[in-house]
C-alpha atoms as a PDB file:
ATOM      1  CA  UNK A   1      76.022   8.238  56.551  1.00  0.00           C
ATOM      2  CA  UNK A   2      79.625   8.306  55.966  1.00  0.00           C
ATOM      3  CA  UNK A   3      80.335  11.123  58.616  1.00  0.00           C
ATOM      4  CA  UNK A   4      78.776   7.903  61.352  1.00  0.00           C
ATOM      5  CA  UNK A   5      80.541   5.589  59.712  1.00  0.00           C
ATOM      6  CA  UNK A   6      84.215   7.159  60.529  1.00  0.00           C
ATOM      7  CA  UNK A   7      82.779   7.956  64.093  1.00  0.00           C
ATOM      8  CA  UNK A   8      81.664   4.252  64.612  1.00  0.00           C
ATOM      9  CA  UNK A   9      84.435   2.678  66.415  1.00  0.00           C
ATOM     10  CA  UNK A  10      85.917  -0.353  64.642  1.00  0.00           C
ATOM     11  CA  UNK A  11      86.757  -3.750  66.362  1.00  0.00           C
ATOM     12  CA  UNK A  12      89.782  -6.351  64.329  1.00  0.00           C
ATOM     13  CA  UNK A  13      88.486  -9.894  64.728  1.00  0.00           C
ATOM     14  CA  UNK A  14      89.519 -12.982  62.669  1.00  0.00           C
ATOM     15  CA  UNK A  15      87.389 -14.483  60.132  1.00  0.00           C
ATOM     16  CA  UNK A  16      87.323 -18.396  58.714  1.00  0.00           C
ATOM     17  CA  UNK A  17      86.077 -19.273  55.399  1.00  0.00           C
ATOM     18  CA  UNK A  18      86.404 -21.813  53.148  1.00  0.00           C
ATOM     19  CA  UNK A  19      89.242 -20.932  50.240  1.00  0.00           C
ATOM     20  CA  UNK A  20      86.540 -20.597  47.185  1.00  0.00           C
ATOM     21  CA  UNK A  21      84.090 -18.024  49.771  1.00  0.00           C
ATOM     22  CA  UNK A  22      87.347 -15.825  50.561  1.00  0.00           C
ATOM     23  CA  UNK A  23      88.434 -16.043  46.706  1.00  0.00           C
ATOM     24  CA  UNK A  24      85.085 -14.876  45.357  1.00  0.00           C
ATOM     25  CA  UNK A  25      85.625 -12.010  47.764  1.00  0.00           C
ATOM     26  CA  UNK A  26      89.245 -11.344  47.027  1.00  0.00           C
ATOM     27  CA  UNK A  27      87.641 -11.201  42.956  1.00  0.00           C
ATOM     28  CA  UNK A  28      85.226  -8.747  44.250  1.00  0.00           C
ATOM     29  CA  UNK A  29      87.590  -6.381  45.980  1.00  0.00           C
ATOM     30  CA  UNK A  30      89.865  -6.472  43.001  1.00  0.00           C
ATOM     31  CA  UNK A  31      87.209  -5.761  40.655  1.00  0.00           C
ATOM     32  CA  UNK A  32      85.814  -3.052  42.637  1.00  0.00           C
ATOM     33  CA  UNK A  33      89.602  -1.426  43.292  1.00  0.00           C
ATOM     34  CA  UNK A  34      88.863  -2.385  47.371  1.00  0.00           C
ATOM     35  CA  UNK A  35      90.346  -4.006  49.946  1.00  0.00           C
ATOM     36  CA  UNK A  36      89.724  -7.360  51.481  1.00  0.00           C
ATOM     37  CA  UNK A  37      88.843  -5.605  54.566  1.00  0.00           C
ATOM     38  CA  UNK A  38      86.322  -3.291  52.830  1.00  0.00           C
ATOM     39  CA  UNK A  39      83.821  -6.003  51.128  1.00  0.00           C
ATOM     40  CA  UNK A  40      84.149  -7.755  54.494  1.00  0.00           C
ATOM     41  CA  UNK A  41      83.138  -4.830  56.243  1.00  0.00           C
ATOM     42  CA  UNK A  42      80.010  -4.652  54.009  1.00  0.00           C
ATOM     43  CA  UNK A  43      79.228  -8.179  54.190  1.00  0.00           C
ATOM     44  CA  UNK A  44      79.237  -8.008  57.918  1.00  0.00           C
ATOM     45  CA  UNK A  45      76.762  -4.922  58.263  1.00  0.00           C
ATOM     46  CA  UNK A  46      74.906  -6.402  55.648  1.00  0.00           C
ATOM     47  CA  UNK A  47      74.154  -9.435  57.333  1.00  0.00           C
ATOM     48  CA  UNK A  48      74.253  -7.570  61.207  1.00  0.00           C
ATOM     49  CA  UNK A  49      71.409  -5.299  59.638  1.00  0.00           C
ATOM     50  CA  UNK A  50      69.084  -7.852  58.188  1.00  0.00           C
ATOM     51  CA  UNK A  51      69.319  -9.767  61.593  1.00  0.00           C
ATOM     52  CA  UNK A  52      68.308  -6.536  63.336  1.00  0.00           C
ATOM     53  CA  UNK A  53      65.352  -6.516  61.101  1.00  0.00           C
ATOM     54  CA  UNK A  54      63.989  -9.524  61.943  1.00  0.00           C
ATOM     55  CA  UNK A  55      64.815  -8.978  65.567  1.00  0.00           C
ATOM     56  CA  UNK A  56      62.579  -5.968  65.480  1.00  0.00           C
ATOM     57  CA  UNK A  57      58.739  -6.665  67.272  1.00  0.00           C
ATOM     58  CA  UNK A  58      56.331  -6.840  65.111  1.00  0.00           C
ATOM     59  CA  UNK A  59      53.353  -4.610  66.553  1.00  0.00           C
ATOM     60  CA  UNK A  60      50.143  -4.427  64.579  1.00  0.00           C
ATOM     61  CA  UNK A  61      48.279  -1.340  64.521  1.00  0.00           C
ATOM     62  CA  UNK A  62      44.927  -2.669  63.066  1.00  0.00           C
ATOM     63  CA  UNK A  63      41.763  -3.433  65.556  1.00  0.00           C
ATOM     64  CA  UNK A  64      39.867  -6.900  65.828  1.00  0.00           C
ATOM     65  CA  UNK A  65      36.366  -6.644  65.003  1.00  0.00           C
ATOM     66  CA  UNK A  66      35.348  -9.851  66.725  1.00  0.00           C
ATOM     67  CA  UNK A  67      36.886  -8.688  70.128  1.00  0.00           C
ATOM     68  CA  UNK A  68      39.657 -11.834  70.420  1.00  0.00           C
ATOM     69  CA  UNK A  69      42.805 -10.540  71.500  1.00  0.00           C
ATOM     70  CA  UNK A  70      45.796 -10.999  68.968  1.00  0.00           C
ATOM     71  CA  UNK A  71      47.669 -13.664  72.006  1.00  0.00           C
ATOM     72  CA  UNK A  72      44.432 -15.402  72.049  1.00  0.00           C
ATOM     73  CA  UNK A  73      44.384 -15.366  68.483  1.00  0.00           C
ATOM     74  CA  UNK A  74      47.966 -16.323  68.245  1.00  0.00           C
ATOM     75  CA  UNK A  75      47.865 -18.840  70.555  1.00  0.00           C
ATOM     76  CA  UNK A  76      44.856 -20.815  68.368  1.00  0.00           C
ATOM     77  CA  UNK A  77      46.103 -23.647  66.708  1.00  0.00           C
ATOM     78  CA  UNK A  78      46.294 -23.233  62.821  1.00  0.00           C
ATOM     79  CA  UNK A  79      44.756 -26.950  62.210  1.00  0.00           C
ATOM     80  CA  UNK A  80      43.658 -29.306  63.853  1.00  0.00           C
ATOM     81  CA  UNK A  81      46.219 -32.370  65.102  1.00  0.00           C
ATOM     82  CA  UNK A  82      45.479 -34.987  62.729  1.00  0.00           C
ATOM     83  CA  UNK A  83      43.675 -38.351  64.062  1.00  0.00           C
END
């Protein structure tokens, strides 16, 4: 992991945060003997890989056994519209 990591190419941006978000982080790095840069680093991936989790399809691999497709299925209303 760390050997794609230093081959990843690395792109400087600038961030804005509110002055109690970026001192919780500054606390962090210190505590951890980091920089700044590093537990920003991890926040970003962090969040970039959770969105490319939910971004991924969701494919079931289980049959119906009353023939409806799983778009018909999906497209059924959950309840009905109220009177």
């Amino acid at each position: 992991m760390l050997a794609s990591r230093i081959l990843m190419q690395m792109r400087r941006t600038t961030v804005t945060a509110t002055e109690d978000s970026l001192q919780t982080l500054e606390a962090e790095a210190r505590r951890r003997d980091v920089s700044l840069s590093t537990v920003l680093r991890e926040a970003v991936e962090e969040k970039a890989s959770a969105l490319r989790q939910r971004q991924r399809p969701r494919v079931g691999v289980a049959r119906s056994t009353d023939g409806l497709s799983a778009a018909l299925v999906a497209s059924e209303p959950v309840a009905n519209e109220p009177s």
